[in-house]
Every structure is written in structure tokens, then in C-alpha cells.
PDBML (XML) file of the C-alpha atoms, coordinates in Angstrom:
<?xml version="1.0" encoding="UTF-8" ?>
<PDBx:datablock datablockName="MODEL"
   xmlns:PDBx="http://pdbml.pdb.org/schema/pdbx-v50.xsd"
   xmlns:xsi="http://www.w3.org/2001/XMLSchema-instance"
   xsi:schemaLocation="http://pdbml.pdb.org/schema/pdbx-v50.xsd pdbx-v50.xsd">
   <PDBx:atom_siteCategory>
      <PDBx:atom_site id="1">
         <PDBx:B_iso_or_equiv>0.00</PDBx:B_iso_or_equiv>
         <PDBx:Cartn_x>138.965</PDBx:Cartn_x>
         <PDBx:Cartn_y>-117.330</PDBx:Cartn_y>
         <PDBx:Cartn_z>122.327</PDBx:Cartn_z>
         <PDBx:auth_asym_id>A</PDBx:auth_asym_id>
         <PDBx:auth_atom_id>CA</PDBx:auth_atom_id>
         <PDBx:auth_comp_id>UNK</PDBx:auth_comp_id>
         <PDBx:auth_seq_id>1</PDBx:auth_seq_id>
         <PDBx:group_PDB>ATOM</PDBx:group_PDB>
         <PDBx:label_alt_id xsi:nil="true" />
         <PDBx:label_asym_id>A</PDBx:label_asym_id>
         <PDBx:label_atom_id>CA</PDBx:label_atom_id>
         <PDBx:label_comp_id>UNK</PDBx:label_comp_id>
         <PDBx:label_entity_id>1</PDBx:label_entity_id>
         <PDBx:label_seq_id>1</PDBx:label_seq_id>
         <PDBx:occupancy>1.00</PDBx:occupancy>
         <PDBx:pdbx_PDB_model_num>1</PDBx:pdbx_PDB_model_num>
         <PDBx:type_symbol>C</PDBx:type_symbol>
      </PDBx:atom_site>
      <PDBx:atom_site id="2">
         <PDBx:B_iso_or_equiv>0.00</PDBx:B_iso_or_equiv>
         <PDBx:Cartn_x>135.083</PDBx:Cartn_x>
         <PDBx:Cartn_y>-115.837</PDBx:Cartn_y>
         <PDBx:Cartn_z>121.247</PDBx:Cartn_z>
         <PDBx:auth_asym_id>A</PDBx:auth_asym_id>
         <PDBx:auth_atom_id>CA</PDBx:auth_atom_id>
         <PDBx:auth_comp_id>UNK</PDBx:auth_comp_id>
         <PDBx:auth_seq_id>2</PDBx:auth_seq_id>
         <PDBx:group_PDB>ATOM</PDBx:group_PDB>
         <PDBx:label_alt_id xsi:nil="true" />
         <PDBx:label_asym_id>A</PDBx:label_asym_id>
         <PDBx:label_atom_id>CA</PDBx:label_atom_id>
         <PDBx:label_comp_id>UNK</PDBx:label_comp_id>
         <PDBx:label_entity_id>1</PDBx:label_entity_id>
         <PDBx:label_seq_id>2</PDBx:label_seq_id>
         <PDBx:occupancy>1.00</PDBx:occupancy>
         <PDBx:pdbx_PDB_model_num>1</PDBx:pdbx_PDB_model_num>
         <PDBx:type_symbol>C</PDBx:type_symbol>
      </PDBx:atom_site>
      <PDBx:atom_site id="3">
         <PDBx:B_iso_or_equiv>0.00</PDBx:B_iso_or_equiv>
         <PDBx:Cartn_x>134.909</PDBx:Cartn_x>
         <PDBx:Cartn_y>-113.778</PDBx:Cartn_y>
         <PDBx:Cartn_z>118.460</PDBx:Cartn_z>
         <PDBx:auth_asym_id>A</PDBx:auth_asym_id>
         <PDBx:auth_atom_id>CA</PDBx:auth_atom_id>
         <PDBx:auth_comp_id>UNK</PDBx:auth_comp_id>
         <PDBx:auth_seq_id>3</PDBx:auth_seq_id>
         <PDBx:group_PDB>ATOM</PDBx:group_PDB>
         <PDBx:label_alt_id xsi:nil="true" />
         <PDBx:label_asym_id>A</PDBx:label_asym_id>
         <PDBx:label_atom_id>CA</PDBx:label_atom_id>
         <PDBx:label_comp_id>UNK</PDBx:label_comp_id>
         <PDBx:label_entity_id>1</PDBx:label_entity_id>
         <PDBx:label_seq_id>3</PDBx:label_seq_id>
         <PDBx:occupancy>1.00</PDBx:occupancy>
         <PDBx:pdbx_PDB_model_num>1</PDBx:pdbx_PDB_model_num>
         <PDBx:type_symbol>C</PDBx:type_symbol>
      </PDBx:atom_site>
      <PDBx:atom_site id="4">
         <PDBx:B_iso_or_equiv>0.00</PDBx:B_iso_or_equiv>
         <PDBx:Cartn_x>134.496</PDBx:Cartn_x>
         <PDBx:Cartn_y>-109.815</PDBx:Cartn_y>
         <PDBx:Cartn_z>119.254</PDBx:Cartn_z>
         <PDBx:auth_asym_id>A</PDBx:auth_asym_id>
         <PDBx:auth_atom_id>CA</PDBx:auth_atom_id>
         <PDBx:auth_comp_id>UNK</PDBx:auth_comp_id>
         <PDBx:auth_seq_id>4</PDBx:auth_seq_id>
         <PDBx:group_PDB>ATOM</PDBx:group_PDB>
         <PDBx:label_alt_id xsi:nil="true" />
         <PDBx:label_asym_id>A</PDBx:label_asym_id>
         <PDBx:label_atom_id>CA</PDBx:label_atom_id>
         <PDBx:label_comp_id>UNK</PDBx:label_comp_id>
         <PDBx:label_entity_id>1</PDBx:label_entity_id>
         <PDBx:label_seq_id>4</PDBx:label_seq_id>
         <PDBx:occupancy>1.00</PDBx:occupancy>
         <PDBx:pdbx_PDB_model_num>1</PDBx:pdbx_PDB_model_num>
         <PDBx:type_symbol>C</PDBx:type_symbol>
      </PDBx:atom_site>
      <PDBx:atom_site id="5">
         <PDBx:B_iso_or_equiv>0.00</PDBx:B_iso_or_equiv>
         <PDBx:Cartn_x>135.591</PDBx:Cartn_x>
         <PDBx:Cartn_y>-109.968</PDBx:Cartn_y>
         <PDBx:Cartn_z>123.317</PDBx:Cartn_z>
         <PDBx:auth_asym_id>A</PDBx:auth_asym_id>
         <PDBx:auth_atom_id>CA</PDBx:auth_atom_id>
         <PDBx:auth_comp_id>UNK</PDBx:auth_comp_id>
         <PDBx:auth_seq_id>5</PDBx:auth_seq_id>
         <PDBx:group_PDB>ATOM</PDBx:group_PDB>
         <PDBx:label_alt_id xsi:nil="true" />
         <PDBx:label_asym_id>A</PDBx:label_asym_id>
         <PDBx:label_atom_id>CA</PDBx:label_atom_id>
         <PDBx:label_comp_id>UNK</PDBx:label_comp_id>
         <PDBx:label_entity_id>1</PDBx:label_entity_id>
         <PDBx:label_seq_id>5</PDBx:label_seq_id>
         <PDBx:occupancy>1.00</PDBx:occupancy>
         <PDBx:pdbx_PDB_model_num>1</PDBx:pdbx_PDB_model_num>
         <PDBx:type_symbol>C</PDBx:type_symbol>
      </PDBx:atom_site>
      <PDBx:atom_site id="6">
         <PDBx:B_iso_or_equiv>0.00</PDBx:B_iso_or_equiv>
         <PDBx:Cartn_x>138.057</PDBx:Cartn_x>
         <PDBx:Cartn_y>-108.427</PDBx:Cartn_y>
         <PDBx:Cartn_z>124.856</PDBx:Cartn_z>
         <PDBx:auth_asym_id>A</PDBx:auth_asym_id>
         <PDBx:auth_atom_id>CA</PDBx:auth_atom_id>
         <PDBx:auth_comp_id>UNK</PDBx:auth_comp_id>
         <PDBx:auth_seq_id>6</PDBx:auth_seq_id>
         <PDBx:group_PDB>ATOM</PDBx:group_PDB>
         <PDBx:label_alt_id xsi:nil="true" />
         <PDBx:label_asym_id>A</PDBx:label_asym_id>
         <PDBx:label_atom_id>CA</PDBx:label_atom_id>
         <PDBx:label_comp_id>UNK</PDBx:label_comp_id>
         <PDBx:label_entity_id>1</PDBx:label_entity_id>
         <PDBx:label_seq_id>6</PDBx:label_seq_id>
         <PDBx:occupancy>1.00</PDBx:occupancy>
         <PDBx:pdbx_PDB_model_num>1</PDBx:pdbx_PDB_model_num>
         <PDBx:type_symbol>C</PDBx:type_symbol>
      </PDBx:atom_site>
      <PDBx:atom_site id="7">
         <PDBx:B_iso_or_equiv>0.00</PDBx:B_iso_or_equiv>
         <PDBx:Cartn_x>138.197</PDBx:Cartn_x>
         <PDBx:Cartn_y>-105.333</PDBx:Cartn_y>
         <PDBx:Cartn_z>122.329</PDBx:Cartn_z>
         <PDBx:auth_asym_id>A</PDBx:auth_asym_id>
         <PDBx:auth_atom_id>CA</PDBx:auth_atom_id>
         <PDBx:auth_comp_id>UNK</PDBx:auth_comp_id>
         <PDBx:auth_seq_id>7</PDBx:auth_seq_id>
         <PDBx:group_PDB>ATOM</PDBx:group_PDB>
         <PDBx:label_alt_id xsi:nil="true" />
         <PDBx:label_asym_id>A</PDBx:label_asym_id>
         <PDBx:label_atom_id>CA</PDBx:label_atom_id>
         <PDBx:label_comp_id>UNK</PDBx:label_comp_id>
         <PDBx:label_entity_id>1</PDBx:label_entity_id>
         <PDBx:label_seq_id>7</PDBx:label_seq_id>
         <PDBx:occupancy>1.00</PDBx:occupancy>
         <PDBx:pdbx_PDB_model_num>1</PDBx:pdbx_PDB_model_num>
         <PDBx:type_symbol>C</PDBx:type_symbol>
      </PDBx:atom_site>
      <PDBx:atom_site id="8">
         <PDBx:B_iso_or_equiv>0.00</PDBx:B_iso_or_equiv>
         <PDBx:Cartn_x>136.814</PDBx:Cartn_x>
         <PDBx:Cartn_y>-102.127</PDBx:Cartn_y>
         <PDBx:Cartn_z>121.301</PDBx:Cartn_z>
         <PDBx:auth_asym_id>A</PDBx:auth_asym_id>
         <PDBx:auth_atom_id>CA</PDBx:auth_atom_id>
         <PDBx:auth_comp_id>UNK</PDBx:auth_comp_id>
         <PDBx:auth_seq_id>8</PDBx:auth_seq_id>
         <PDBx:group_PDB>ATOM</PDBx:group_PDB>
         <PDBx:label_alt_id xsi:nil="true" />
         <PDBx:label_asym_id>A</PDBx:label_asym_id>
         <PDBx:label_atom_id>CA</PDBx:label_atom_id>
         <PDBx:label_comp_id>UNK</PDBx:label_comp_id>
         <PDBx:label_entity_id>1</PDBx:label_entity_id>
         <PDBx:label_seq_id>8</PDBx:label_seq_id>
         <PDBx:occupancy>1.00</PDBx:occupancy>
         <PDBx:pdbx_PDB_model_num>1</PDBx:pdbx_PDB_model_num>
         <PDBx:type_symbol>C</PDBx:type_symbol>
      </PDBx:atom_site>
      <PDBx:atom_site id="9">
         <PDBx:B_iso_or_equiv>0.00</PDBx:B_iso_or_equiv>
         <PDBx:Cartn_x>134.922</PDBx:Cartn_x>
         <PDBx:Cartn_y>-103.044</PDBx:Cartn_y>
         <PDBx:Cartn_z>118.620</PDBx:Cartn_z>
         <PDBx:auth_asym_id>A</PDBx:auth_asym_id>
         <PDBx:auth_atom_id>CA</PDBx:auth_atom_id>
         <PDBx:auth_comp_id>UNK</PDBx:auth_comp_id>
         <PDBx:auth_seq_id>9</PDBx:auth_seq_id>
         <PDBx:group_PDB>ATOM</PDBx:group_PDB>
         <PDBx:label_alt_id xsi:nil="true" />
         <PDBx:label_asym_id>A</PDBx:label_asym_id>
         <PDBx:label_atom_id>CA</PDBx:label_atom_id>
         <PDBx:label_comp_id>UNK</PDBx:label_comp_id>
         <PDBx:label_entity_id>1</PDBx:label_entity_id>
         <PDBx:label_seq_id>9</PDBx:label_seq_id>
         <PDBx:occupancy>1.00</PDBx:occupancy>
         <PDBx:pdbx_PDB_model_num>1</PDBx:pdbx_PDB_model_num>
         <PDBx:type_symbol>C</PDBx:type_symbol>
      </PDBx:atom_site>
      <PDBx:atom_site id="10">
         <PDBx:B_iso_or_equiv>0.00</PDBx:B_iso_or_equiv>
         <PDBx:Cartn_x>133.477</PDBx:Cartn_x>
         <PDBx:Cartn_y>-106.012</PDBx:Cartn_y>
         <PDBx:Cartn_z>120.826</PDBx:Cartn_z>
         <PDBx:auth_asym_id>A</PDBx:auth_asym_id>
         <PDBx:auth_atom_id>CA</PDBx:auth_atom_id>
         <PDBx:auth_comp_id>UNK</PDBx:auth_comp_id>
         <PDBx:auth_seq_id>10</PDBx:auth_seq_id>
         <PDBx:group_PDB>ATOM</PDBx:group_PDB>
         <PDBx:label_alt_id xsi:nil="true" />
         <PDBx:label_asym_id>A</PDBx:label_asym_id>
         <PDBx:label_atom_id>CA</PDBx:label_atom_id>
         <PDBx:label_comp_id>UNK</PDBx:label_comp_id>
         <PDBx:label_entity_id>1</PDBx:label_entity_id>
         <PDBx:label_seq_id>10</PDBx:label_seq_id>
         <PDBx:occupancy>1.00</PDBx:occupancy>
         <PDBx:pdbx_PDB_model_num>1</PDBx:pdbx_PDB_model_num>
         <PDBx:type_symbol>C</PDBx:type_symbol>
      </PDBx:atom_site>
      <PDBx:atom_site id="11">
         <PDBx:B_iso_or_equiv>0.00</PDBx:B_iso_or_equiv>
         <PDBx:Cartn_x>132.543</PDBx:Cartn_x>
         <PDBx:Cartn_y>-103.617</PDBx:Cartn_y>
         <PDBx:Cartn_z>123.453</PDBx:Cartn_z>
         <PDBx:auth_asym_id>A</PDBx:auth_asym_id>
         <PDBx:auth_atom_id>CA</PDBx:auth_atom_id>
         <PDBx:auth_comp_id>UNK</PDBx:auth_comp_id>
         <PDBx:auth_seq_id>11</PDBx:auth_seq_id>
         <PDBx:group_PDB>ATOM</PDBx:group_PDB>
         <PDBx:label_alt_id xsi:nil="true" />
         <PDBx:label_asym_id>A</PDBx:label_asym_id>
         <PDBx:label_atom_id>CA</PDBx:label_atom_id>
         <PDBx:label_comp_id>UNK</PDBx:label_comp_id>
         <PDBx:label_entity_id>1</PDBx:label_entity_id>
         <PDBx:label_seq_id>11</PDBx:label_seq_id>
         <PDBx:occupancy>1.00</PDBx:occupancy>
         <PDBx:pdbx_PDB_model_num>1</PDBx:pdbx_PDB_model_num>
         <PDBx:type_symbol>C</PDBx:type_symbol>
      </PDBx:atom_site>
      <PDBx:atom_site id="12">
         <PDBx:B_iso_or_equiv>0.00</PDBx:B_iso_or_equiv>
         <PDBx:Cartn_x>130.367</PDBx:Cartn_x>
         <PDBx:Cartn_y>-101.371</PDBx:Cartn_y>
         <PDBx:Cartn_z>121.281</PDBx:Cartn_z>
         <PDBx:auth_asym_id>A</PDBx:auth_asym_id>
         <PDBx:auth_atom_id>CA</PDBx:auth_atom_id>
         <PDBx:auth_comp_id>UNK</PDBx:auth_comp_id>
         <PDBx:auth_seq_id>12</PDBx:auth_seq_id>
         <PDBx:group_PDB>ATOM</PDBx:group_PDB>
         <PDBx:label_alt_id xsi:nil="true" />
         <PDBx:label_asym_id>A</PDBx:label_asym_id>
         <PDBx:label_atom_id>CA</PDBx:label_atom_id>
         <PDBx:label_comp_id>UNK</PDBx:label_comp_id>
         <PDBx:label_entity_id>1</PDBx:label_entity_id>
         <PDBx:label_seq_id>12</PDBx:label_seq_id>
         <PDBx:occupancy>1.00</PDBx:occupancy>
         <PDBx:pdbx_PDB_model_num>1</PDBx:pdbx_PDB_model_num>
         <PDBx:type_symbol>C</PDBx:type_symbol>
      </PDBx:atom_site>
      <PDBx:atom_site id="13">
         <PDBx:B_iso_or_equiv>0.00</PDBx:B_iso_or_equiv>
         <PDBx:Cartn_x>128.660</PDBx:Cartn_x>
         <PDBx:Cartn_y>-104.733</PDBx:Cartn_y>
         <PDBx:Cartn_z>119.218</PDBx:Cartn_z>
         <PDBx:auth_asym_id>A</PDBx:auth_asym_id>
         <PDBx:auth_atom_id>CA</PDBx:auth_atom_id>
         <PDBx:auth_comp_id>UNK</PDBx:auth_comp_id>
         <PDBx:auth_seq_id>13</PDBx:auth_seq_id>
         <PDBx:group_PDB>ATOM</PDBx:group_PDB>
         <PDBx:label_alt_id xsi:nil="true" />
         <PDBx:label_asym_id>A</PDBx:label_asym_id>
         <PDBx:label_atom_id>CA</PDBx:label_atom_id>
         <PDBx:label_comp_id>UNK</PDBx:label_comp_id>
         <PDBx:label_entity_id>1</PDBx:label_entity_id>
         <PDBx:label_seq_id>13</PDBx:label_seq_id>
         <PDBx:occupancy>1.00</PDBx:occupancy>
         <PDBx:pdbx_PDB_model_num>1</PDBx:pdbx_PDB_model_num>
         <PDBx:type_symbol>C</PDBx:type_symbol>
      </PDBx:atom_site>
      <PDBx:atom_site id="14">
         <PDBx:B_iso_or_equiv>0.00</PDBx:B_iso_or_equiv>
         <PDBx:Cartn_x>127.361</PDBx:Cartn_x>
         <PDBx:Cartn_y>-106.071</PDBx:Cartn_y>
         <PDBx:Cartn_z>122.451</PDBx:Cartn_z>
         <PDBx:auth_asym_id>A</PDBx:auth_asym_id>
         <PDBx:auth_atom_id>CA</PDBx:auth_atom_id>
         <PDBx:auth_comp_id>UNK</PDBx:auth_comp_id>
         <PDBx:auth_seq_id>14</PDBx:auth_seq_id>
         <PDBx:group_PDB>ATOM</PDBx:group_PDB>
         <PDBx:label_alt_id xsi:nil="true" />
         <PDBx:label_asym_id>A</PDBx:label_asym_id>
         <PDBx:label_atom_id>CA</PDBx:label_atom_id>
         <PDBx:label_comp_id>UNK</PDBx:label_comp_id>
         <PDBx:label_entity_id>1</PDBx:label_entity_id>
         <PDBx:label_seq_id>14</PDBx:label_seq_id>
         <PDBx:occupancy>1.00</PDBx:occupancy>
         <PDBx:pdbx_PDB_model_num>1</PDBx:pdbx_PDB_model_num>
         <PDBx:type_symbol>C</PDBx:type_symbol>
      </PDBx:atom_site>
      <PDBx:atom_site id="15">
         <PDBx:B_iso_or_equiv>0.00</PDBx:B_iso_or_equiv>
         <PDBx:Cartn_x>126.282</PDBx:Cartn_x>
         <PDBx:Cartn_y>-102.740</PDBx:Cartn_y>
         <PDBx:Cartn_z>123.780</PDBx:Cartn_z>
         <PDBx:auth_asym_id>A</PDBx:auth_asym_id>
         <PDBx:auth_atom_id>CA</PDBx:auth_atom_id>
         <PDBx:auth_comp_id>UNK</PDBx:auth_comp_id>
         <PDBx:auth_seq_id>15</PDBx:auth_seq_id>
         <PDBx:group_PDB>ATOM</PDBx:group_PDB>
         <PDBx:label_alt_id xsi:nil="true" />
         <PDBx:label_asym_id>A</PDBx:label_asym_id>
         <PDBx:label_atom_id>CA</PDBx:label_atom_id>
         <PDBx:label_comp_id>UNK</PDBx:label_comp_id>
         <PDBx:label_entity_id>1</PDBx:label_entity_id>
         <PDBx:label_seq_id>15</PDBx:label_seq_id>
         <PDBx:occupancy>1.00</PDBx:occupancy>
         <PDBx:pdbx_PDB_model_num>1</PDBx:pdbx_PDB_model_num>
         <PDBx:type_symbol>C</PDBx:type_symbol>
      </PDBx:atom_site>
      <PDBx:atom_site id="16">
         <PDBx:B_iso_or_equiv>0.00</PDBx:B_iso_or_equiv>
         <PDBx:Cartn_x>124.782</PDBx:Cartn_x>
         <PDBx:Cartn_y>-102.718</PDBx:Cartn_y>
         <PDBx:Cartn_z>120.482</PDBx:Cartn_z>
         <PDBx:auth_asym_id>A</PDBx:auth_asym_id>
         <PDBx:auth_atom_id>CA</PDBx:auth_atom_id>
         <PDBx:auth_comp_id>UNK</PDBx:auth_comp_id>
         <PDBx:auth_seq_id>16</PDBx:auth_seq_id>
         <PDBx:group_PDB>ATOM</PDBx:group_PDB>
         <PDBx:label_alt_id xsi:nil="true" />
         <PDBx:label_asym_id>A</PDBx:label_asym_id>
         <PDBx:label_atom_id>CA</PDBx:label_atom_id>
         <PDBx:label_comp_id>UNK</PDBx:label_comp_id>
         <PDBx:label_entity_id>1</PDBx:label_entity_id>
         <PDBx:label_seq_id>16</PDBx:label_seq_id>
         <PDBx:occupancy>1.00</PDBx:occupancy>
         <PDBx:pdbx_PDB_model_num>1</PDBx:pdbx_PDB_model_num>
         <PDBx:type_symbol>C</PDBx:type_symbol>
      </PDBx:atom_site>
      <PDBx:atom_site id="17">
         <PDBx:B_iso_or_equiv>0.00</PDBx:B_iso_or_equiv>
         <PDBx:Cartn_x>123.060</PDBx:Cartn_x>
         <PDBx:Cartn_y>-105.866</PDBx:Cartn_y>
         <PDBx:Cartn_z>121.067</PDBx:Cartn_z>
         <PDBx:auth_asym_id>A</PDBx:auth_asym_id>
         <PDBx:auth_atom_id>CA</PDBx:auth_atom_id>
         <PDBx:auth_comp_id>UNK</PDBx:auth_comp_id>
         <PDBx:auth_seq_id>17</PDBx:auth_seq_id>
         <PDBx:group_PDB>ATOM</PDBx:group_PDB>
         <PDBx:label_alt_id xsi:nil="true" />
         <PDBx:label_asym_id>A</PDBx:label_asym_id>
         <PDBx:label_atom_id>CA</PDBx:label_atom_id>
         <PDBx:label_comp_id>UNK</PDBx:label_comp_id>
         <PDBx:label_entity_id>1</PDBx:label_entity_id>
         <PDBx:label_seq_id>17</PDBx:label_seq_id>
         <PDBx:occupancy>1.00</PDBx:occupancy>
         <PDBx:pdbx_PDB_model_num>1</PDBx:pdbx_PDB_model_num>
         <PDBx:type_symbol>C</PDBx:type_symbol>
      </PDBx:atom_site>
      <PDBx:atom_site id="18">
         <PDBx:B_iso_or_equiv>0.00</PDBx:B_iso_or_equiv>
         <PDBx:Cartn_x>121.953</PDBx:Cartn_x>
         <PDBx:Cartn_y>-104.646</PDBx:Cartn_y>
         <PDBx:Cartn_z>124.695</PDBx:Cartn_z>
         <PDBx:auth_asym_id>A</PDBx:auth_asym_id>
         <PDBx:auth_atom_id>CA</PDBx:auth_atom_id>
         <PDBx:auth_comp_id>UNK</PDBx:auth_comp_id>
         <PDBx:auth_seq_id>18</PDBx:auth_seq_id>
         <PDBx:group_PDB>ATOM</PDBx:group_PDB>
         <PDBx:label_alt_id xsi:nil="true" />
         <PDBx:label_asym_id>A</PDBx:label_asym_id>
         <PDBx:label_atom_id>CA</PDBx:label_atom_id>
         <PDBx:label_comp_id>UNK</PDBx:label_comp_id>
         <PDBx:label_entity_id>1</PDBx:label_entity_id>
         <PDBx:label_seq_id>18</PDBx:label_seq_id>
         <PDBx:occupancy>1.00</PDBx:occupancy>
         <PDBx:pdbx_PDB_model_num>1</PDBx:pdbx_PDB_model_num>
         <PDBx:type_symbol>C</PDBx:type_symbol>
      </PDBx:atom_site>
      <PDBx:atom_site id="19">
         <PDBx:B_iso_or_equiv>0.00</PDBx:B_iso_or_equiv>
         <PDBx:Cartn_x>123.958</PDBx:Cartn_x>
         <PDBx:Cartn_y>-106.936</PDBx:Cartn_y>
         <PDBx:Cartn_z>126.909</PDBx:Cartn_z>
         <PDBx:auth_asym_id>A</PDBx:auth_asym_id>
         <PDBx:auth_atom_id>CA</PDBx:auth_atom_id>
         <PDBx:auth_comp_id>UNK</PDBx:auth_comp_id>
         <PDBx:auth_seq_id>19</PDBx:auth_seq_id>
         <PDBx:group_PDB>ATOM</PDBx:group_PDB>
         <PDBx:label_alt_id xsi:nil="true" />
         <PDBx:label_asym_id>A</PDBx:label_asym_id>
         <PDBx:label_atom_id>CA</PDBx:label_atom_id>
         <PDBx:label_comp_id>UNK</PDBx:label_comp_id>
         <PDBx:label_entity_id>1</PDBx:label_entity_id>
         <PDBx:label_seq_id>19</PDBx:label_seq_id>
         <PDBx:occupancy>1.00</PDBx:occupancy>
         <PDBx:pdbx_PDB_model_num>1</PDBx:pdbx_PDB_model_num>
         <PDBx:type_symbol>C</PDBx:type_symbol>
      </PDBx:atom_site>
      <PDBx:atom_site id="20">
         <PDBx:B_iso_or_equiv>0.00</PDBx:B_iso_or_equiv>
         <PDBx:Cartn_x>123.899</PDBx:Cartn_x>
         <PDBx:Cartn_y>-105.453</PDBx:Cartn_y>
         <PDBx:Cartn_z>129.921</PDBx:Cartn_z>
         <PDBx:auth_asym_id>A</PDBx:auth_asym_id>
         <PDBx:auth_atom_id>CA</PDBx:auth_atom_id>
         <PDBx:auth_comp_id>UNK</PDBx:auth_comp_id>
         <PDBx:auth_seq_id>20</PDBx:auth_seq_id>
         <PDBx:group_PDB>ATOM</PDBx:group_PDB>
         <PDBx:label_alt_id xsi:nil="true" />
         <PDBx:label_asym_id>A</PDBx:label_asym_id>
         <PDBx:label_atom_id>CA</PDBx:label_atom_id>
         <PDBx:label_comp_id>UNK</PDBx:label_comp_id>
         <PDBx:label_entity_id>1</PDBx:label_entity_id>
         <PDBx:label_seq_id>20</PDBx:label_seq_id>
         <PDBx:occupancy>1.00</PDBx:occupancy>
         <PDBx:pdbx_PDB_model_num>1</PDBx:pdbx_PDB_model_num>
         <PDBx:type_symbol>C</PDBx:type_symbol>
      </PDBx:atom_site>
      <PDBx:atom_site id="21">
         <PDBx:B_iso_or_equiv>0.00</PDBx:B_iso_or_equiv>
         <PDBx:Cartn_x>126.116</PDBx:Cartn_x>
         <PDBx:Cartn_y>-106.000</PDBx:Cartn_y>
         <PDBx:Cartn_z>132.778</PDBx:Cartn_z>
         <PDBx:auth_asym_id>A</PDBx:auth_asym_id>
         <PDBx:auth_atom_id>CA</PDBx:auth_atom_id>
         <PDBx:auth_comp_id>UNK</PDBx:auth_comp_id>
         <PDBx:auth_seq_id>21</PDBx:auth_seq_id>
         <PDBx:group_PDB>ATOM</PDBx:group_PDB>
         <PDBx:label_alt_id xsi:nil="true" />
         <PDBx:label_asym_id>A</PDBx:label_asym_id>
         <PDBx:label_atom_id>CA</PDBx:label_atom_id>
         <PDBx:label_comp_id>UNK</PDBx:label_comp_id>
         <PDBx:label_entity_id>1</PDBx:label_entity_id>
         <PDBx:label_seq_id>21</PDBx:label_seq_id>
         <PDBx:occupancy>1.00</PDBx:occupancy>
         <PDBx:pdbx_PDB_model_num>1</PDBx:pdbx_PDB_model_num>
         <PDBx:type_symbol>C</PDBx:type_symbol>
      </PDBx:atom_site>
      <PDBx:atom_site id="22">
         <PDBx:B_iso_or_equiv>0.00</PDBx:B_iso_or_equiv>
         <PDBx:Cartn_x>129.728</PDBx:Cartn_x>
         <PDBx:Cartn_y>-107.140</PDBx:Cartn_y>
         <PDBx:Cartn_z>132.754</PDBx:Cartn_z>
         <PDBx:auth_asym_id>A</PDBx:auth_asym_id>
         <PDBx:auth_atom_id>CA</PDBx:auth_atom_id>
         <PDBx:auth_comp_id>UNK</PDBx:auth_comp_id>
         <PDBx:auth_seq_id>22</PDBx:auth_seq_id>
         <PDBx:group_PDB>ATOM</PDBx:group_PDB>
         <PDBx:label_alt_id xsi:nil="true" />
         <PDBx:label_asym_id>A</PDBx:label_asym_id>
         <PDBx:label_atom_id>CA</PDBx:label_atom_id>
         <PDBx:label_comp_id>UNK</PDBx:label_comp_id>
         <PDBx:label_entity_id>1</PDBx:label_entity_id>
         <PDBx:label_seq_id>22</PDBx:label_seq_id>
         <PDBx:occupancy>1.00</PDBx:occupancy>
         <PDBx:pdbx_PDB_model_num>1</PDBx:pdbx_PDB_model_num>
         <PDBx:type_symbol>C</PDBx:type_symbol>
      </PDBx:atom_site>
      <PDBx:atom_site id="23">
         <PDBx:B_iso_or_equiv>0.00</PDBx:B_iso_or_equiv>
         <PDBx:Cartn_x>131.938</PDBx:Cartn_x>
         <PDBx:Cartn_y>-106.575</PDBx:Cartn_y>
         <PDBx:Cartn_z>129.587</PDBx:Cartn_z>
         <PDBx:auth_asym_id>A</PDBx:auth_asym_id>
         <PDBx:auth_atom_id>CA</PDBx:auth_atom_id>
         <PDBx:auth_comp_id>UNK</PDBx:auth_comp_id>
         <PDBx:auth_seq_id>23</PDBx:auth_seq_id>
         <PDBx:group_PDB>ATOM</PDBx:group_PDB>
         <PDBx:label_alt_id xsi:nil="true" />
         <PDBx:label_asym_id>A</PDBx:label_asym_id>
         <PDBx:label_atom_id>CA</PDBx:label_atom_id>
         <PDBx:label_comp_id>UNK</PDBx:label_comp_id>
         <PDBx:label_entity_id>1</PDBx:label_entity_id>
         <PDBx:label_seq_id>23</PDBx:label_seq_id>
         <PDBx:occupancy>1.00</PDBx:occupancy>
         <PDBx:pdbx_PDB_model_num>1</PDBx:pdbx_PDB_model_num>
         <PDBx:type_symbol>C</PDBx:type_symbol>
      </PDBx:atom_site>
      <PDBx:atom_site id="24">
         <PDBx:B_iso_or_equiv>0.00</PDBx:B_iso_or_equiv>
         <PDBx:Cartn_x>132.616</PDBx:Cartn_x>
         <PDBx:Cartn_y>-109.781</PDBx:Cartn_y>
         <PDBx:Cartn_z>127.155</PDBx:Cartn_z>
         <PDBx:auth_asym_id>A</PDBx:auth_asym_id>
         <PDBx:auth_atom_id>CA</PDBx:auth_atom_id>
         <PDBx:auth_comp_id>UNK</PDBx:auth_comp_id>
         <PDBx:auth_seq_id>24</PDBx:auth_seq_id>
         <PDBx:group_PDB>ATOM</PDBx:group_PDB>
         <PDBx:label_alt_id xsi:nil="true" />
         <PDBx:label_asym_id>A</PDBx:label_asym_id>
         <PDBx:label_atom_id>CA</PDBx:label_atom_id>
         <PDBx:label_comp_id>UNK</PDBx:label_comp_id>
         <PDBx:label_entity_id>1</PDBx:label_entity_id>
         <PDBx:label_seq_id>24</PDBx:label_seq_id>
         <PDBx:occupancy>1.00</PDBx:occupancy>
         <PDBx:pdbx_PDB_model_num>1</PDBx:pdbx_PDB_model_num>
         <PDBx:type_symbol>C</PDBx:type_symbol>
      </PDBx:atom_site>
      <PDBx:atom_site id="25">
         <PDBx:B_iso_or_equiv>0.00</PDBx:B_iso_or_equiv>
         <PDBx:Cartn_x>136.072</PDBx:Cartn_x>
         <PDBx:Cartn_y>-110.594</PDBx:Cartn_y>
         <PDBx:Cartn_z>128.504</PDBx:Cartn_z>
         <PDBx:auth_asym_id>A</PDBx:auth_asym_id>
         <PDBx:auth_atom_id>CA</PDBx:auth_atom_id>
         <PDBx:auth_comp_id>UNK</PDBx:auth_comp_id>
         <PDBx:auth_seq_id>25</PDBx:auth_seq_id>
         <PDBx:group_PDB>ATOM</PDBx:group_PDB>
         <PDBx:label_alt_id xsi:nil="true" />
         <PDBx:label_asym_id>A</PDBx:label_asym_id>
         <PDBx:label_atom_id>CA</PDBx:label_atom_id>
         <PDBx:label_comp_id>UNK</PDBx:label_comp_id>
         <PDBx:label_entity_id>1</PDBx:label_entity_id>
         <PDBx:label_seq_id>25</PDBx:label_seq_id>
         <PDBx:occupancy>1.00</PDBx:occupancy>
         <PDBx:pdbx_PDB_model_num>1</PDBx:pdbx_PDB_model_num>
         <PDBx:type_symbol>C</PDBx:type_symbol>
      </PDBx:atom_site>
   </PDBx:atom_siteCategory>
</PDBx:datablock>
């Protein structure tokens, strides 16, 4: 239900935005 969670290419934009901690799920 949020745009670029749950998924690959979600996991490397918010790494990319340096969100640390738990995955955007």
C-alpha cells in the first residue's frame, strides 16, 4: 500500500535515501 516497499527496487531507493534501520515493509 506505499509506493516502493516491500521490493527490490524499494530496498535500494531507501538505502539510497539513508534510512537506516528496519526495511520499508
Amino acid at each position: 500500500g506505499r509506493a516502493f516497499t516491500g521490493d527490490r527496487s524499494g530496498d535500494f531507493l531507501y538505502a539510497s535515501l539513508q534510512l537506516y534501520g528496519e526495511p520499508a515493509e
